[in-house]
Every structure is written in structure tokens, then in C-alpha cells.
Protein backbone atom coordinates (compact mmCIF):
# COMPACT_ATOMS: atom_id res chain seq x y z
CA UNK A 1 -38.10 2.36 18.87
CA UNK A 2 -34.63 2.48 18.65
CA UNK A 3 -31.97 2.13 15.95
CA UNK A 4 -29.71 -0.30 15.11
CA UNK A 5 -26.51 0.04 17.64
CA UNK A 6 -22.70 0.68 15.31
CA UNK A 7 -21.89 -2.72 15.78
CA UNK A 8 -24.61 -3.89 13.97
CA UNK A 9 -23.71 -2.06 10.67
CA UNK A 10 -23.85 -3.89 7.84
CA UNK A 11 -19.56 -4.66 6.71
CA UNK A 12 -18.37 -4.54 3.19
CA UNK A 13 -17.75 -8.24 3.65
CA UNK A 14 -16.21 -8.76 0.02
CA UNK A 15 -13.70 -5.69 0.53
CA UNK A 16 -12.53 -7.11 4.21
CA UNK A 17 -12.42 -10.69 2.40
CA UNK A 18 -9.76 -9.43 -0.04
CA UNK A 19 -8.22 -7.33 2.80
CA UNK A 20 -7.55 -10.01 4.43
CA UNK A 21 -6.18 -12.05 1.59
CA UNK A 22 -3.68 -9.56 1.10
CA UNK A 23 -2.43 -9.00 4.65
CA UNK A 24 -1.70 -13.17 4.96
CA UNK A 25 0.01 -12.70 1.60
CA UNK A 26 2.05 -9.91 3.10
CA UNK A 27 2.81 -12.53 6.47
CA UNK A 28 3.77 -15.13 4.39
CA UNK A 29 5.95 -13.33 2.08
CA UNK A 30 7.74 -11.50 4.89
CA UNK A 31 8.42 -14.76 6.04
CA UNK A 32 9.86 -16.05 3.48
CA UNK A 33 12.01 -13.03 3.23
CA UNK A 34 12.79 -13.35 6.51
CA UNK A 35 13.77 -17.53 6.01
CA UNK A 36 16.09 -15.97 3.56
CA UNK A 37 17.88 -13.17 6.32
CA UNK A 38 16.74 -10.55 5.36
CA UNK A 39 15.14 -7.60 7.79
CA UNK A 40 11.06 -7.50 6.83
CA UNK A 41 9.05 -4.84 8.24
CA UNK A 42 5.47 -5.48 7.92
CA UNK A 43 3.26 -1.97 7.86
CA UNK A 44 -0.60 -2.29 8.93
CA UNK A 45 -2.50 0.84 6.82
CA UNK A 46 -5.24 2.24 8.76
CA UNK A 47 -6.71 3.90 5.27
CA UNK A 48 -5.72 3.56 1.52
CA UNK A 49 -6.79 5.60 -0.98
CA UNK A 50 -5.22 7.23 -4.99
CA UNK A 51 -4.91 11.14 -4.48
CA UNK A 52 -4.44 13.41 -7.12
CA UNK A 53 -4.27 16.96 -5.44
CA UNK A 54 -1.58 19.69 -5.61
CA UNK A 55 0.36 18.05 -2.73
CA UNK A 56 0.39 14.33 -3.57
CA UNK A 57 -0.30 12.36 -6.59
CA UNK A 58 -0.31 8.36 -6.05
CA UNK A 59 -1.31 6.05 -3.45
CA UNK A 60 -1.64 7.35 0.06
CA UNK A 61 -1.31 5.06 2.89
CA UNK A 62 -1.80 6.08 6.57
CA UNK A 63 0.21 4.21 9.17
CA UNK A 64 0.18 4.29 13.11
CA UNK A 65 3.02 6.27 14.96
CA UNK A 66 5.40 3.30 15.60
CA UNK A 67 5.27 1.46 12.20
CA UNK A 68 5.69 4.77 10.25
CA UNK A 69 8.91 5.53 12.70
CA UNK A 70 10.40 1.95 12.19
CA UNK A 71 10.02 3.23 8.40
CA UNK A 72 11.30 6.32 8.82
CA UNK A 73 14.47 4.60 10.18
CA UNK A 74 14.54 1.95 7.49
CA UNK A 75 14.58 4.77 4.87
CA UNK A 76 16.55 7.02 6.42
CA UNK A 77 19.10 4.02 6.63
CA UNK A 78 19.05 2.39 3.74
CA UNK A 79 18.94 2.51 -0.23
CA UNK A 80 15.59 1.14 -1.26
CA UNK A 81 15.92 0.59 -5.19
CA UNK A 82 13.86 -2.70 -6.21
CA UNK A 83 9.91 -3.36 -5.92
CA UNK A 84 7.70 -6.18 -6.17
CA UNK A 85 3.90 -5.63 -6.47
CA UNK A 86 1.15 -8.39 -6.13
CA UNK A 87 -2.44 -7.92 -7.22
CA UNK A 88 -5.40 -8.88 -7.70
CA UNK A 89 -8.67 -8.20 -8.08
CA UNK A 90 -12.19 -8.62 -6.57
CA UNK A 91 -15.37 -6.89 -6.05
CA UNK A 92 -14.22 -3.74 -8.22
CA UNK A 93 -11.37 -3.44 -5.82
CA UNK A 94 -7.64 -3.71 -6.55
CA UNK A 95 -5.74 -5.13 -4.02
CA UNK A 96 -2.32 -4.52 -3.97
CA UNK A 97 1.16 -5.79 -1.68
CA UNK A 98 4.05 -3.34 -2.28
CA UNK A 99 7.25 -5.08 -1.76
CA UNK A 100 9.77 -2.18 -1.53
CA UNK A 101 13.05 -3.97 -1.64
CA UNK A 102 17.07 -2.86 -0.12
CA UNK A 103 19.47 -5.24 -1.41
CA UNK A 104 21.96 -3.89 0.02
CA UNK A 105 21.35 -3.76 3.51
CA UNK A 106 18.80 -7.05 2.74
CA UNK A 107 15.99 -5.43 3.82
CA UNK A 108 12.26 -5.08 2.73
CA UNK A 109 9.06 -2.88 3.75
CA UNK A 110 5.44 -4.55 2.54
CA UNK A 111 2.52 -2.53 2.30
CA UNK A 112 -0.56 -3.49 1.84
CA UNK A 113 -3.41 -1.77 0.44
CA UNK A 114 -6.52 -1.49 -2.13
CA UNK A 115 -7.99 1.22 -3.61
CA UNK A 116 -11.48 1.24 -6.03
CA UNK A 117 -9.93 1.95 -10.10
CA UNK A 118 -13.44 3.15 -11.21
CA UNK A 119 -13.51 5.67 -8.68
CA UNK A 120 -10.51 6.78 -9.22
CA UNK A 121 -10.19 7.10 -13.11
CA UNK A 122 -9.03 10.12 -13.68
CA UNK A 123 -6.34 9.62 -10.79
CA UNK A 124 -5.08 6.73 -12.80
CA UNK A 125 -5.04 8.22 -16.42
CA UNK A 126 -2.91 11.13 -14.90
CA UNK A 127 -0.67 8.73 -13.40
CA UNK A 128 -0.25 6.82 -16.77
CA UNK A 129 0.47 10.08 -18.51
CA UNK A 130 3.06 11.18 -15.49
CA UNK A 131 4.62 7.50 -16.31
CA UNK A 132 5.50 7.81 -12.02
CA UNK A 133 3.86 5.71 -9.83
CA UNK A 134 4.09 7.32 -6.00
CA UNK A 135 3.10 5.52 -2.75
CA UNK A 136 3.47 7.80 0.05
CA UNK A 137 3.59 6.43 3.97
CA UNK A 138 2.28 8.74 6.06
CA UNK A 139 1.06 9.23 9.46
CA UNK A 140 -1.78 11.47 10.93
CA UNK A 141 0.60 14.29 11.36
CA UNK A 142 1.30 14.32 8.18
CA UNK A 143 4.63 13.16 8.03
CA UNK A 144 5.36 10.92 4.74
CA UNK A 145 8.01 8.85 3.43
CA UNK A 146 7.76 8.47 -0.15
CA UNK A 147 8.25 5.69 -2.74
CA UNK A 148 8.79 6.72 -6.46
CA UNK A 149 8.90 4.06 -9.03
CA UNK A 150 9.51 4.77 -12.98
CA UNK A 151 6.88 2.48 -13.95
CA UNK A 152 3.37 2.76 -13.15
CA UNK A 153 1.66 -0.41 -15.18
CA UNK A 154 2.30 -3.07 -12.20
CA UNK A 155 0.46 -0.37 -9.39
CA UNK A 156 -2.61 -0.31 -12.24
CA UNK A 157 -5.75 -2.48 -12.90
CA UNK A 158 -4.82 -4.92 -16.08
CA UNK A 159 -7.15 -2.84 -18.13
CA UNK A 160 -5.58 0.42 -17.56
């Protein structure tokens, strides 16, 4: 008897649901930045997840080779200053789309990405307490660009 083949796993249909929510919010609202002129660079996490270890405290996104370099050279160019965040959630799941925003140079990176608030309670109550939200892009070699922002409460569940 043999068992069931990989791509017969059972999916965490509710989490790809709201995964998938989030990533035609992020097309749509890249296009209307984009109706607007301004430069939108859509980024496609392969993993999300809140860390809280010595290096890195915040949420962690990895990102393939190419995105994180078109990134890299968006940062490395610009002034990014303003942020948007949507969320919402579902399933015990907090989806989020980061909107980090370069007025000046009209130009915006959206991230998308979830991560589970029950799971990750202490992550979040050390967070509050820092009063710094941190998302940090990264890539498998461990290169990260890093996005600080002064106020944590729109990155957090409502009943944080």
C-alpha cells in the first residue's frame, strides 16, 4: 500500500484564500498608483513570519533574487518616508499589504504578507512596548532592506 503522493496534501485552503485576497489588493492598488504616475514595484514573499530574536525584531519577509534587487535599488535611490497598511482578518490570520510610500521620487513598494497574532504573542507585546514596528525584506542570503515605522498599532491585530 502506498501513501498519499505531495500533491495530494491536504492545503490550508482558508490561509491561501486570504493570500490571495491580499495579493489582488496589492495588483489593484499598484495600479491605481500607477494610473496616478507613480513607479509601483510589486514584491511576491516566498515566506512571512514576526521574529523576535537578537538579530531582527518585526516582520520578516523573504523575497526572490530579482524583486529584492529592484528593492535594493529603489531604496538605495530614494527617500521612503510615508506608509499605508491594509488588513484584515480571517481564519486567526492577519493579513497585511504594506504600502511603503516615496513622494518624492513618486514611487511605492507593496508587500504583502500574513502572519498568525496568537502565535506570535509575545512577539507582538514586545513590539508594542518597543513602540517600532520593523518589516525587513530579505533574501535567502540574507541580505535585508529594512522598513522602520514609529508606530506599530496599524501592523497589529485590532485587539492588540
Amino acid at each position: 500500500m502506498t501513501g498519499p503522493s505531495p500533491s495530494d496534501a491536504p492545503t490550508n485552503v482558508q490561509a491561501q484564500e486570504g493570500w490571495d485576497a491580499v495579493v489582488e489588493d496589492m495588483e489593484a492598488t499598484a495600479a491605481t498608483y500607477r494610473e496616478q504616475g507613480w513607479r509601483a514595484l510589486e514584491l511576491h514573499p516566498g515566506d512571512s513570519v514576526l521574529v523576535d530574536s537578537d538579530r531582527r525584531r518585526g516582520l520578516d519577509v523573504l523575497l526572490p533574487g530579482p524583486e529584492f534587487e529592484e528593492l535594493e535599488a529603489a531604496v538605495e535611490s530614494g527617500s521612503f518616508t510615508d506608509v499605508e497598511v491594509f488588513r484584515a482578518e480571517s481564519g486567526g490570520l492577519l493579513y497585511l499589504l504594506v504600502v511603503e510610500r516615496d513622494p518624492q521620487e513618486e514611487t511605492v513598494v507593496l508587500v504583502p504578507a500574513y502572519y498568525d497574532p496568537i502565535s506570535s504573542s509575545e512577539t507582538l507585546e514586545s513590539i508594542e512596548e518597543d513602540g517600532t514596528f520593523k518589516l525587513f525584506c530579505r533574501r535567502l542570503n540574507d541580505d535585508t532592506v529594512e522598513f522602520a515605522h514609529g508606530d506599530p498599532s496599524p501592523f497589529l491585530p485590532e485587539t492588540a
